[in-house]
C-alpha atoms as a PDB file:
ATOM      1  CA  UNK A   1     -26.611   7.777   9.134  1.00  0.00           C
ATOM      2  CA  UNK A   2     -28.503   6.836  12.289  1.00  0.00           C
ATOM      3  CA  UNK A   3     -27.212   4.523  14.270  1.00  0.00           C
ATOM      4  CA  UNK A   4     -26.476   3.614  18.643  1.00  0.00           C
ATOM      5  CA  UNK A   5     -22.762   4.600  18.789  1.00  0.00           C
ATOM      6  CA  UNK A   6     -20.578   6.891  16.662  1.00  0.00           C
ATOM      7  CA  UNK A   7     -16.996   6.935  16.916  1.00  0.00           C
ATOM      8  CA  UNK A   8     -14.790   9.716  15.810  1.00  0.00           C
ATOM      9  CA  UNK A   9     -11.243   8.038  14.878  1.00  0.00           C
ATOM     10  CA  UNK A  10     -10.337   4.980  13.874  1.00  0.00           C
ATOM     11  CA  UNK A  11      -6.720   4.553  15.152  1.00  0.00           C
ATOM     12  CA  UNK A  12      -6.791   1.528  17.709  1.00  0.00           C
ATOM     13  CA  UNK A  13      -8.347   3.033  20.244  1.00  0.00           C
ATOM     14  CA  UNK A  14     -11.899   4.223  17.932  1.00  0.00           C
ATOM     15  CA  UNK A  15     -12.059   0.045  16.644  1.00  0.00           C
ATOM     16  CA  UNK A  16     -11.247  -1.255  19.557  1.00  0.00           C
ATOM     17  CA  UNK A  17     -14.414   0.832  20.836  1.00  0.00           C
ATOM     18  CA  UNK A  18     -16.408  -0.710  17.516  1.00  0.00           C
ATOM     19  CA  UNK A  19     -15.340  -4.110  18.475  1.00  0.00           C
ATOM     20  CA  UNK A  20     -16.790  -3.692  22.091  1.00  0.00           C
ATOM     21  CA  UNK A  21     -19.967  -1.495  21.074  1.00  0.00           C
ATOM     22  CA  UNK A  22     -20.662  -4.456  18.458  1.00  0.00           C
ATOM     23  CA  UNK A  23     -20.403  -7.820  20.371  1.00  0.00           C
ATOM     24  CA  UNK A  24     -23.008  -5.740  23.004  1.00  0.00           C
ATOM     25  CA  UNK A  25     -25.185  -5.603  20.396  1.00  0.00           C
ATOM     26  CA  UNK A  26     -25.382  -2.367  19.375  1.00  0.00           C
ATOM     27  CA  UNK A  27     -25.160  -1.016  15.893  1.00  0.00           C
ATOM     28  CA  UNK A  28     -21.677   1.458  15.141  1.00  0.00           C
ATOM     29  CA  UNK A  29     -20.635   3.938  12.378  1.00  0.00           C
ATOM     30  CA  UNK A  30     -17.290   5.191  12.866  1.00  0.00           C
ATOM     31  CA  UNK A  31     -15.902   8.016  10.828  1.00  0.00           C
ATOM     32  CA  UNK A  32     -12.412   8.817   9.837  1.00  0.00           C
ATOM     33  CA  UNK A  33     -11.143  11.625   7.954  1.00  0.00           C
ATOM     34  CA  UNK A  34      -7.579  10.479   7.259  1.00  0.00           C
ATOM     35  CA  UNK A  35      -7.074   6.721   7.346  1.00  0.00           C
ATOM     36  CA  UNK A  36      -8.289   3.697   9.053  1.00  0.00           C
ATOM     37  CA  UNK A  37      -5.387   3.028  11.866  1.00  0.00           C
ATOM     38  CA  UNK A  38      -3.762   5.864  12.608  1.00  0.00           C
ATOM     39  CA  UNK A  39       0.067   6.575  13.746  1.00  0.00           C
ATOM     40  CA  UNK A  40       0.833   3.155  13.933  1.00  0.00           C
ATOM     41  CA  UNK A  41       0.621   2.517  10.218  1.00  0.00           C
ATOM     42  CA  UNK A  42       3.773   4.204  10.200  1.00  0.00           C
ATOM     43  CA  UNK A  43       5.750   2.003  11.993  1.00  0.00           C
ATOM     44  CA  UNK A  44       7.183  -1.025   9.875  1.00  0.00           C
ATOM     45  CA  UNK A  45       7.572  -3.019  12.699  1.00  0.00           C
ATOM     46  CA  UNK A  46       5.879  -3.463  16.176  1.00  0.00           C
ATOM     47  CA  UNK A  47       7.254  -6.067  19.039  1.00  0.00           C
ATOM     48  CA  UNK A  48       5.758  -4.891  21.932  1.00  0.00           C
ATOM     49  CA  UNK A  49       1.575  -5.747  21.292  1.00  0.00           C
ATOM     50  CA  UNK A  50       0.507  -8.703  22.978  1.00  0.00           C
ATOM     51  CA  UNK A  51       0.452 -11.957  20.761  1.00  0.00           C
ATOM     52  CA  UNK A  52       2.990 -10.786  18.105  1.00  0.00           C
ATOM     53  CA  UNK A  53       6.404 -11.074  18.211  1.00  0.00           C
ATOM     54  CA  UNK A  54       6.567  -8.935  15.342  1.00  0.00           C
ATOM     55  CA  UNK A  55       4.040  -7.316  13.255  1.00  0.00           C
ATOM     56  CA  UNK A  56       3.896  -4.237  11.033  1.00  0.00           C
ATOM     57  CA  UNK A  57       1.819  -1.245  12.319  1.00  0.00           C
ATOM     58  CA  UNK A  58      -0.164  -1.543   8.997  1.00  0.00           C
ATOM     59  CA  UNK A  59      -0.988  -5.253   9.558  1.00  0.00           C
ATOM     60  CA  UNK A  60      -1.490  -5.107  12.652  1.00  0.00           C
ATOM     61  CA  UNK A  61      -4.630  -2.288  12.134  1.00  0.00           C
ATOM     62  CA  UNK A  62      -5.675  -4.004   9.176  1.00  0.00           C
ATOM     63  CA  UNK A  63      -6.391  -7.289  11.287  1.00  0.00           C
ATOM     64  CA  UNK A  64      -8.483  -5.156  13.737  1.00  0.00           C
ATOM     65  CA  UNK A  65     -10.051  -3.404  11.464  1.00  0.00           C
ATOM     66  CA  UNK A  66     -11.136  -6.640   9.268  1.00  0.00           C
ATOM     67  CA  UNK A  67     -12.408  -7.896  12.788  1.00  0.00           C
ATOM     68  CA  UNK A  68     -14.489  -4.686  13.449  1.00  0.00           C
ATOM     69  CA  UNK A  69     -15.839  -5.187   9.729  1.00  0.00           C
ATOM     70  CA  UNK A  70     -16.672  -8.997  10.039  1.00  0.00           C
ATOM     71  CA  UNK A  71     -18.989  -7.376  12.942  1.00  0.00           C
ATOM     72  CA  UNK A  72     -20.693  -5.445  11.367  1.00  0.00           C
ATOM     73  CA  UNK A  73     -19.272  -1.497  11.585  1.00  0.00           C
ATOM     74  CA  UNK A  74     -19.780   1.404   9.173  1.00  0.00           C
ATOM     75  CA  UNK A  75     -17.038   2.859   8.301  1.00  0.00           C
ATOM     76  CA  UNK A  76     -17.638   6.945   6.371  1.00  0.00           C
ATOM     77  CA  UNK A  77     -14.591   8.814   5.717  1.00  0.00           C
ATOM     78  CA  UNK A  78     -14.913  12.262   6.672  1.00  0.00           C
ATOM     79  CA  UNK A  79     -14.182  14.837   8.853  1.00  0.00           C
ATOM     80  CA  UNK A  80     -16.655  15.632  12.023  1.00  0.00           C
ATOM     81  CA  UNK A  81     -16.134  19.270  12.623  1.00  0.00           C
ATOM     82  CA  UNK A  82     -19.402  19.500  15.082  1.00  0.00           C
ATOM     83  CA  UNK A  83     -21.300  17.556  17.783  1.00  0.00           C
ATOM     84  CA  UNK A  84     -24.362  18.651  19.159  1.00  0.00           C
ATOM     85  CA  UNK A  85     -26.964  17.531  21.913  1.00  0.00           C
ATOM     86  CA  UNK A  86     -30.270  16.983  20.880  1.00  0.00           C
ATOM     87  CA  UNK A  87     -33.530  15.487  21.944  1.00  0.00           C
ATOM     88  CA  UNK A  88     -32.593  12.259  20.906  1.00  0.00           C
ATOM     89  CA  UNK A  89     -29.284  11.967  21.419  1.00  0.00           C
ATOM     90  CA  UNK A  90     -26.070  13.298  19.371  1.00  0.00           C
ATOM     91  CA  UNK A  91     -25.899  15.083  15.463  1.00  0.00           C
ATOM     92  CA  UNK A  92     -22.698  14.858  14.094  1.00  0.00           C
ATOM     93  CA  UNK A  93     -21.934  17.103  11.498  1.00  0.00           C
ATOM     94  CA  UNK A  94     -19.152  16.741   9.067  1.00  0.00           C
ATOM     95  CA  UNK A  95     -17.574  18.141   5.571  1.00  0.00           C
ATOM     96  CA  UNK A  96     -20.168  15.979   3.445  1.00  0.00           C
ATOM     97  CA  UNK A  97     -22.273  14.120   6.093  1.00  0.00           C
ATOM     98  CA  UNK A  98     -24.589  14.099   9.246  1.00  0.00           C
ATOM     99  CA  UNK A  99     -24.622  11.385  11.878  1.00  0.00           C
ATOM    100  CA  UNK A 100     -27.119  11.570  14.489  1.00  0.00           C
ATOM    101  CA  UNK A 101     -26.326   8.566  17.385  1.00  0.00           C
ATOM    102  CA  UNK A 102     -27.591   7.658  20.934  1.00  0.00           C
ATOM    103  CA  UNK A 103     -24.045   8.127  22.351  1.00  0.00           C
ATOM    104  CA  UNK A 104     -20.704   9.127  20.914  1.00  0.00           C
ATOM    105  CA  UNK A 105     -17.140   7.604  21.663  1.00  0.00           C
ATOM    106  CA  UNK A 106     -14.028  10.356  20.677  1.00  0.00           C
ATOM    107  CA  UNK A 107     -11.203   8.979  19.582  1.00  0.00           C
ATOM    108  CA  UNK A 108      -9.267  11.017  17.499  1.00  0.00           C
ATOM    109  CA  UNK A 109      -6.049  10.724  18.283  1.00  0.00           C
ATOM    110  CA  UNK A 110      -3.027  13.061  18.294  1.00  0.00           C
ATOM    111  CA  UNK A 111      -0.580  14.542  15.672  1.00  0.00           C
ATOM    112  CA  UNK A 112       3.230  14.594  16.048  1.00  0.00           C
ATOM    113  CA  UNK A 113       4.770  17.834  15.607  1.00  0.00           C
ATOM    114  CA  UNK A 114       6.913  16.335  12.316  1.00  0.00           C
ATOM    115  CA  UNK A 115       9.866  17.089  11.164  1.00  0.00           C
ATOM    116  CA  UNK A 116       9.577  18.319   7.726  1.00  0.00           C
ATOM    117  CA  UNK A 117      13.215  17.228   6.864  1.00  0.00           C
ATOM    118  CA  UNK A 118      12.689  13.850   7.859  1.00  0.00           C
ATOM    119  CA  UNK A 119       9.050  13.633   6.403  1.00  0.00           C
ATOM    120  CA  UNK A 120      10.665  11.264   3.666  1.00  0.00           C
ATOM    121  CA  UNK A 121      12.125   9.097   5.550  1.00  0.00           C
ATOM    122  CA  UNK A 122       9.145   8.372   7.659  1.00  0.00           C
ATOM    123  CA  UNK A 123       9.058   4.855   9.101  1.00  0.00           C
ATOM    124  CA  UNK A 124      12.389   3.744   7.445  1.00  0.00           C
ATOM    125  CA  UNK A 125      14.469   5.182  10.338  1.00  0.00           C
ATOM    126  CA  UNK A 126      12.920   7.920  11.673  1.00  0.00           C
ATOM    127  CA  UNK A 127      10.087   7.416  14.662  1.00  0.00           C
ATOM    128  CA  UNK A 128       7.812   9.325  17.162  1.00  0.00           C
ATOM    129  CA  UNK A 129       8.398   6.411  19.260  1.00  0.00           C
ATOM    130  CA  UNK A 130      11.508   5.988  21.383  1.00  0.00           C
ATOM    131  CA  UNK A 131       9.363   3.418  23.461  1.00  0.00           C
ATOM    132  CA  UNK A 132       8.260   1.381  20.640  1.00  0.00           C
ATOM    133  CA  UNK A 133      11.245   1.613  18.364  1.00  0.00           C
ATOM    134  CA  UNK A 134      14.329   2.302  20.541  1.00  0.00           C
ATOM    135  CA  UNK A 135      15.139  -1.294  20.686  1.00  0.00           C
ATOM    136  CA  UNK A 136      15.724  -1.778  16.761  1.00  0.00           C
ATOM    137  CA  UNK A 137      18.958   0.201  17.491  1.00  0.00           C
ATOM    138  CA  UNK A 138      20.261  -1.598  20.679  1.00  0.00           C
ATOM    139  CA  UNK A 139      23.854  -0.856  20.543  1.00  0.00           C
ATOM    140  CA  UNK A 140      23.938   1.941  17.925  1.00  0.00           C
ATOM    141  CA  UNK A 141      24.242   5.681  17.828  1.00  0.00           C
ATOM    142  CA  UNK A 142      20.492   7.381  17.093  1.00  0.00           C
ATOM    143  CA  UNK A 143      19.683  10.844  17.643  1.00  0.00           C
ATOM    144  CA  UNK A 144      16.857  12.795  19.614  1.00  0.00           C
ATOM    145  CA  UNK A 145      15.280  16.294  18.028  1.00  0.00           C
ATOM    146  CA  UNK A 146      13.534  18.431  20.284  1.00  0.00           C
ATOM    147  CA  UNK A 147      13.920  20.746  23.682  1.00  0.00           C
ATOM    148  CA  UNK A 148      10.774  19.358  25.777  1.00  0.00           C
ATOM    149  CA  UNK A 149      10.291  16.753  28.437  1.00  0.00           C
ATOM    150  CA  UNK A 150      10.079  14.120  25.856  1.00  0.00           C
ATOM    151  CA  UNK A 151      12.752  14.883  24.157  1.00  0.00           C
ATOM    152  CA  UNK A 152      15.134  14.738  27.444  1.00  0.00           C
ATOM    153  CA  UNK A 153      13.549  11.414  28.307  1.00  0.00           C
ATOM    154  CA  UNK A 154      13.823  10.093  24.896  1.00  0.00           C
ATOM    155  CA  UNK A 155      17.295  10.765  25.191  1.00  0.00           C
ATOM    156  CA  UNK A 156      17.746   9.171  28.750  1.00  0.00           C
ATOM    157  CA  UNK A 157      15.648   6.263  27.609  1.00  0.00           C
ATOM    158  CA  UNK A 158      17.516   5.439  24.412  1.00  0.00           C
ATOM    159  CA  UNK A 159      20.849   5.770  26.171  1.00  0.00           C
ATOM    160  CA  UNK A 160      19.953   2.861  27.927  1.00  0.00           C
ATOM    161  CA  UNK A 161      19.831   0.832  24.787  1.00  0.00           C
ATOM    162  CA  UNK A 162      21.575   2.580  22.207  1.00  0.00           C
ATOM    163  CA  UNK A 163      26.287   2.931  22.231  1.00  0.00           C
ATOM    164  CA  UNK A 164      25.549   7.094  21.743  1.00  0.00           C
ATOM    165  CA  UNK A 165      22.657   9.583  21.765  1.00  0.00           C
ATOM    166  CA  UNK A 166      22.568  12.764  19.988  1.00  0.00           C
ATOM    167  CA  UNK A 167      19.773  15.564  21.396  1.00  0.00           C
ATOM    168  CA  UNK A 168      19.865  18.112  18.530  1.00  0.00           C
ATOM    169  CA  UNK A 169      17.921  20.768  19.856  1.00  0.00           C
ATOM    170  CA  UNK A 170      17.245  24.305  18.019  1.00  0.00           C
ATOM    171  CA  UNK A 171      18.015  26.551  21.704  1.00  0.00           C
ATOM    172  CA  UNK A 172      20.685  26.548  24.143  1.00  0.00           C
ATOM    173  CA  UNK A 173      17.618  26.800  27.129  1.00  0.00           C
ATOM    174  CA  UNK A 174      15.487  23.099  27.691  1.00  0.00           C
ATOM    175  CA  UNK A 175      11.975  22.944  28.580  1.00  0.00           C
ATOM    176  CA  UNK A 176      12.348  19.563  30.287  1.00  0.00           C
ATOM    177  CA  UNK A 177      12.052  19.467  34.480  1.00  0.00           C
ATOM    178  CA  UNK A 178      14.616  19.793  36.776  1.00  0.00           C
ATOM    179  CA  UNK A 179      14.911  16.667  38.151  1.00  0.00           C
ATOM    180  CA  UNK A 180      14.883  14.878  33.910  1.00  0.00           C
ATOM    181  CA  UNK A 181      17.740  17.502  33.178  1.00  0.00           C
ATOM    182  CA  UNK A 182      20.115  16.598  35.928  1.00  0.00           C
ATOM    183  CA  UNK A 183      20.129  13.027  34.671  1.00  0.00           C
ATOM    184  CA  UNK A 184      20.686  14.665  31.138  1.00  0.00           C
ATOM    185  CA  UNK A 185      23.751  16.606  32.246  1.00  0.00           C
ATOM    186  CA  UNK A 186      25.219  13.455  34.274  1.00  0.00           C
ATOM    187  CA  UNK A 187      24.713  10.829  31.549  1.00  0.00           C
ATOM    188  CA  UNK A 188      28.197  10.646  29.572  1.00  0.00           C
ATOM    189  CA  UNK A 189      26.137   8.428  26.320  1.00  0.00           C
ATOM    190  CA  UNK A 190      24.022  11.523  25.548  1.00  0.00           C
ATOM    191  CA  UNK A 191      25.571  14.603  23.199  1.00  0.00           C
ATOM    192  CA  UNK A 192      23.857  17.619  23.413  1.00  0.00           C
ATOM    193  CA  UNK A 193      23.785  19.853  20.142  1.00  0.00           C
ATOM    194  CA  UNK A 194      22.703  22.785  20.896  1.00  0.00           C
ATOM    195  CA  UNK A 195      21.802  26.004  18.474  1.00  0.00           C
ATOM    196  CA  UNK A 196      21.141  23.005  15.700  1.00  0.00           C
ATOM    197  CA  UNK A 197      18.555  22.132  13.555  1.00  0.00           C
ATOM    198  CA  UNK A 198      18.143  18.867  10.872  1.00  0.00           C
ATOM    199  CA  UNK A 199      18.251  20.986   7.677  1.00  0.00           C
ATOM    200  CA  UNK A 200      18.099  17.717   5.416  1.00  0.00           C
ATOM    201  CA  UNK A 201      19.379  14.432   5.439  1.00  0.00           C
ATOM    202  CA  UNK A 202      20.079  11.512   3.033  1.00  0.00           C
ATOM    203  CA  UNK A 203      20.266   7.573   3.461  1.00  0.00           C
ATOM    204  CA  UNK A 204      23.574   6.024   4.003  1.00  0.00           C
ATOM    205  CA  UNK A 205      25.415   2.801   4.692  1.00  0.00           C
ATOM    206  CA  UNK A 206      23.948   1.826   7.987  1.00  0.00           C
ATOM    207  CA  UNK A 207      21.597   4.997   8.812  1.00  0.00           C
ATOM    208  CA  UNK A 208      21.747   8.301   7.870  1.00  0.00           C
ATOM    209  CA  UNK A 209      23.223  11.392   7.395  1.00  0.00           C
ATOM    210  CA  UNK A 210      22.248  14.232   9.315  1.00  0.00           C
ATOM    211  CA  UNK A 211      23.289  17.625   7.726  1.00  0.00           C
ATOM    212  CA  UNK A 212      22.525  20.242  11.093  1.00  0.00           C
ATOM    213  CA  UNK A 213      22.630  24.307  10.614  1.00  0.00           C
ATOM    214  CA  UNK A 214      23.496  26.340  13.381  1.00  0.00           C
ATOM    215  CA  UNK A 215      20.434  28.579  14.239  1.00  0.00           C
ATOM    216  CA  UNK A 216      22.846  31.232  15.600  1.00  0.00           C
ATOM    217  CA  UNK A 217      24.654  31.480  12.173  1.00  0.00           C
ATOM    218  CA  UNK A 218      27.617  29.228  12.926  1.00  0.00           C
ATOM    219  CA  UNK A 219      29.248  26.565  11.337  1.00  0.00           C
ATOM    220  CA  UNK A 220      26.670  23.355  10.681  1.00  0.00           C
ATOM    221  CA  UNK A 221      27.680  19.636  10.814  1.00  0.00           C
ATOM    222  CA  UNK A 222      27.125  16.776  10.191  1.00  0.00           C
ATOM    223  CA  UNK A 223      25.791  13.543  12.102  1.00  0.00           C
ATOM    224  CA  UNK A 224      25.953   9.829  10.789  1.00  0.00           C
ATOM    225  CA  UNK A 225      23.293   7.726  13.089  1.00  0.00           C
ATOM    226  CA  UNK A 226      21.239   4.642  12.560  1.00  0.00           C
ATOM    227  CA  UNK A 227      18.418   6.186  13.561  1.00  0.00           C
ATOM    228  CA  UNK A 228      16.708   9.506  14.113  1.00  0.00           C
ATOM    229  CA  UNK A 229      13.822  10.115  16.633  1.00  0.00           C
ATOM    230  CA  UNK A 230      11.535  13.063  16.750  1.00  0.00           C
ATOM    231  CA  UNK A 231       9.731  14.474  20.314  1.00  0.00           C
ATOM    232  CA  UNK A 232       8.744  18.456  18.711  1.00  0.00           C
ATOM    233  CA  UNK A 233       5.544  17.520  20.755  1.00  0.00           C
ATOM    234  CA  UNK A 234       2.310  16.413  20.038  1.00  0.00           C
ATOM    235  CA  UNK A 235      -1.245  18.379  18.504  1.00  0.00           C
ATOM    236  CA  UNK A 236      -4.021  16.482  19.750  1.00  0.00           C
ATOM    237  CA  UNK A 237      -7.691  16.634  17.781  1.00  0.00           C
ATOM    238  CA  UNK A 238      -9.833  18.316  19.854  1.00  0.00           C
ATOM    239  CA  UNK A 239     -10.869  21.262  19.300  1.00  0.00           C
ATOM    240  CA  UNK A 240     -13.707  20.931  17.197  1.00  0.00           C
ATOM    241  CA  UNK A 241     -15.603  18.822  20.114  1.00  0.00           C
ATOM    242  CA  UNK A 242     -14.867  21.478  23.035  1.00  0.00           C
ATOM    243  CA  UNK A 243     -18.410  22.063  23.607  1.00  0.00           C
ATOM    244  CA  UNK A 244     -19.246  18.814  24.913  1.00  0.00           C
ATOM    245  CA  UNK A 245     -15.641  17.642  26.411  1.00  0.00           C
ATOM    246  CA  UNK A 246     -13.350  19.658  28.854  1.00  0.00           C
ATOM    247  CA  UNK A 247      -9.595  20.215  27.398  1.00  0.00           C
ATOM    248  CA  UNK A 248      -7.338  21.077  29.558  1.00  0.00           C
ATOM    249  CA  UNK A 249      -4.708  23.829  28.305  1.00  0.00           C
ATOM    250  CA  UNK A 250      -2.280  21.668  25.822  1.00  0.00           C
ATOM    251  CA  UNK A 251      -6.097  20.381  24.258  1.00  0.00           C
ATOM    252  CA  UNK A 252      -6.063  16.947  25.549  1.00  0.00           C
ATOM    253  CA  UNK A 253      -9.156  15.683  26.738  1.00  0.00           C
ATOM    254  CA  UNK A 254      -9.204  15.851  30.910  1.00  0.00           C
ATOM    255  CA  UNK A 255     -10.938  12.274  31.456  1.00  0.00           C
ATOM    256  CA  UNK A 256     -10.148  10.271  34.016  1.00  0.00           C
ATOM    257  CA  UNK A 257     -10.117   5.694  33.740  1.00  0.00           C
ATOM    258  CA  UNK A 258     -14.367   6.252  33.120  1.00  0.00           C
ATOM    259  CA  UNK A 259     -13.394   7.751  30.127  1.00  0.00           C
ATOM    260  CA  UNK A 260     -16.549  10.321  30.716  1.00  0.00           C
ATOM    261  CA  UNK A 261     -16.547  13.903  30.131  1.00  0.00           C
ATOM    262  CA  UNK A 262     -18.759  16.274  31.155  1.00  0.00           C
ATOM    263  CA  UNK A 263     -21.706  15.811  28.600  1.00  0.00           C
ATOM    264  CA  UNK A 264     -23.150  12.674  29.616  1.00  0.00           C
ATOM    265  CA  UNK A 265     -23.488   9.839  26.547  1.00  0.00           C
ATOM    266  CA  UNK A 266     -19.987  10.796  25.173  1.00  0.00           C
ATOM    267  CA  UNK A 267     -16.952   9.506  25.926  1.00  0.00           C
ATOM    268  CA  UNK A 268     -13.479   9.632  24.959  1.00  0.00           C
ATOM    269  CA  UNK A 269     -10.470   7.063  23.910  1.00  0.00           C
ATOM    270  CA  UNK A 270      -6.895   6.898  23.376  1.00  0.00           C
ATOM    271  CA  UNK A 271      -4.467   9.755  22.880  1.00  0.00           C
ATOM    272  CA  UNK A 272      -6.514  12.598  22.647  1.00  0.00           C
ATOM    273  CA  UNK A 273      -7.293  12.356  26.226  1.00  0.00           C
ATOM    274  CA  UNK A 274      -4.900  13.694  28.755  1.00  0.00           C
ATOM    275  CA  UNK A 275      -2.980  10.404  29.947  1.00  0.00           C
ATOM    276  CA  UNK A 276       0.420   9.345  31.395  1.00  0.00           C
ATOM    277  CA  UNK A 277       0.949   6.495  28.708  1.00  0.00           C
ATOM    278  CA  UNK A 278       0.362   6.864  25.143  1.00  0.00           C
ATOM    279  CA  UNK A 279       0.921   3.165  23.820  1.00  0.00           C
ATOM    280  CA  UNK A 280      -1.192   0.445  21.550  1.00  0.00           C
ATOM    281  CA  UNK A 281      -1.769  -1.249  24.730  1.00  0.00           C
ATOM    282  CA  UNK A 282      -3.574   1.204  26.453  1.00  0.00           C
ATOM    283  CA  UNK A 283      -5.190   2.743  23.433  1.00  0.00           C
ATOM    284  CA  UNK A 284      -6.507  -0.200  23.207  1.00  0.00           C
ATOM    285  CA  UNK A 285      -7.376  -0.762  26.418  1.00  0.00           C
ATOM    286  CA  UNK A 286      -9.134   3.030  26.685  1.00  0.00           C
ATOM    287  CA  UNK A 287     -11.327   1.842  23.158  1.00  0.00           C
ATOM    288  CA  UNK A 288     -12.620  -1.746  25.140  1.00  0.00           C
ATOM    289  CA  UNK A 289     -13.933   0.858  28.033  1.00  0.00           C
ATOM    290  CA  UNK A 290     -15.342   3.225  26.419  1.00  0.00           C
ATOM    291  CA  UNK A 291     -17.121   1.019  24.072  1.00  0.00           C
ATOM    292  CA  UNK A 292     -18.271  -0.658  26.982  1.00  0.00           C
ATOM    293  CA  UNK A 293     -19.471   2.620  29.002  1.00  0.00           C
ATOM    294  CA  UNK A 294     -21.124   3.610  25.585  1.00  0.00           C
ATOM    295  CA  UNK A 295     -23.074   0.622  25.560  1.00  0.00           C
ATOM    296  CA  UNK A 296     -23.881   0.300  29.027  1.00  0.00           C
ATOM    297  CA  UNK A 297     -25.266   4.244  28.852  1.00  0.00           C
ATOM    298  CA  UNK A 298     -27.703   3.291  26.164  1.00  0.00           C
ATOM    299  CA  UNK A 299     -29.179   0.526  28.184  1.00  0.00           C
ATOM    300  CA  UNK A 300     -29.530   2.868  31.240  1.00  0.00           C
ATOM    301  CA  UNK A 301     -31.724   5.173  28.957  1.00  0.00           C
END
């Protein structure tokens, strides 16, 4: 398909950028290779976007994706696993179909690092989100897996909010800063499990049951919360585009508020670019600029 702007990714950040790119006129395909949305269909509810009290994840990207649609987008479902510079502009190459465009917005996204014993239980108690879900368990006892940064300021965060906190973490040693770990050892709401892993779990009255095995061959246990929160890290999807961007060493996209890169006509969105905040908000916000610089380079041409 020819067209002014393709968009890899259609999370919030890729049709927010088709919204933009549209109403200046210009005419969009944007390609997915999962589904239209992204993360945030997970979530069963969401109370901190702008002008919703409460919506569901999965509402909330239909509604902007109807609105990119009543505009006028093209939406192929595929996988691009190529961009090239040509004469003309941009070929995008995927698994069962070529794009060639003017300019190019990436917004691909990120991957959690899941939990494979709490892949069932996805979005009915167990988040990638402290920040956007921590409050559904105000006064409760939840439970944090994972050894990183995020995972120690999950924790910290949540015991802010929540009666207990359990970090389950598979080591003894943390990869969190100094300075994030003192406030770990001196906070009296936060457990730390250490040499523990989630080896299953099962619904119960009020949460669920955590059944932990000691990595060190010890005796396991078990952990009733209301809620269990993952932070293993995050994969972003980059790698097939690191001709034309500049990734910095975790794969993230180094790109500052211009949302440029170094090949001049593409630009990047939302998560996959190296950022301090990784919300709706400023997906969101990342998808009206670059939709905007995309446009704006096509008039310059």
């Amino acid at each position: 398909m020819n067209c002014d702007i393709a968009i890899v990714g259609a999370g919030i950040a890729g049709m927010t950028a088709a919204i933009y790119a549209l109403r200046a006129g210009k005419s969009v395909v944007m390609i997915e290779k999962e589904s239209v949305g992204g993360q945030i269909t997970l979530s069963p509810r969401v109370e901190n976007y702008p002008g919703f009290k409460e919506i569901s994840g999965l509402d909330l990207a239909d509604n902007i994706f109807s609105q990119a649609l009543d505009l006028g987008v093209n939406l192929e479902v595929d996988e691009i696993v190529k961009i090239e510079k040509t004469a003309e502009g941009f070929r995008l190459t995927g698994n069962y179909s070529e794009h060639t465009a003017k300019a190019v917005v990436i917004a691909t996204g990120l991957k959690h690092r899941r939990l494979e014993a709490a892949a069932a239980f996805e979005g009915e108690g167990v988040s990638y989100c402290a920040v956007c879900d921590g409050m559904f368990y105000k006064g409760k006892t939840v439970a944090v897996v994972g050894g990183g940064n995020t995972a120690v300021s999950d924790a910290l965060y949540l015991a802010d909010i929540c009666e207990k906190v359990y970090l389950i973490h598979r080591r003894t040693g943390y990869r969190a800063e100094k300075a994030v770990m003192d406030r770990l050892l001196a906070n009296e709401k936060i457990e730390r499990l250490e040499n523990k892993i989630v080896d299953s779990m099962e619904n119960i009255e009020g949460g669920k049951l955590l059944h932990l095995k000691d990595t060190q061959g010890g005796e396991g246990m078990d952990a009733a919360v209301a809620g269990l929160f993952v932070a293993l890290g995050h994969i972003p999807q980059n790698d097939a585009f690191k001709d034309v961007l500049d990734l910095d060493e975790y794969g993230f996209v180094n790109a500052d508020e211009s949302l440029t890169v170094k090949t001049p006509g593409v630009f990047v969105a939302g998560d996959c670019r190296k950022k301090t905040v990784r919300q709706l908000t400023t997906a969101a916000s990342d998808g009206a600029g670059a939709g905007l610089a995309a446009a704006k380079y096509i008039d310059n041409l």
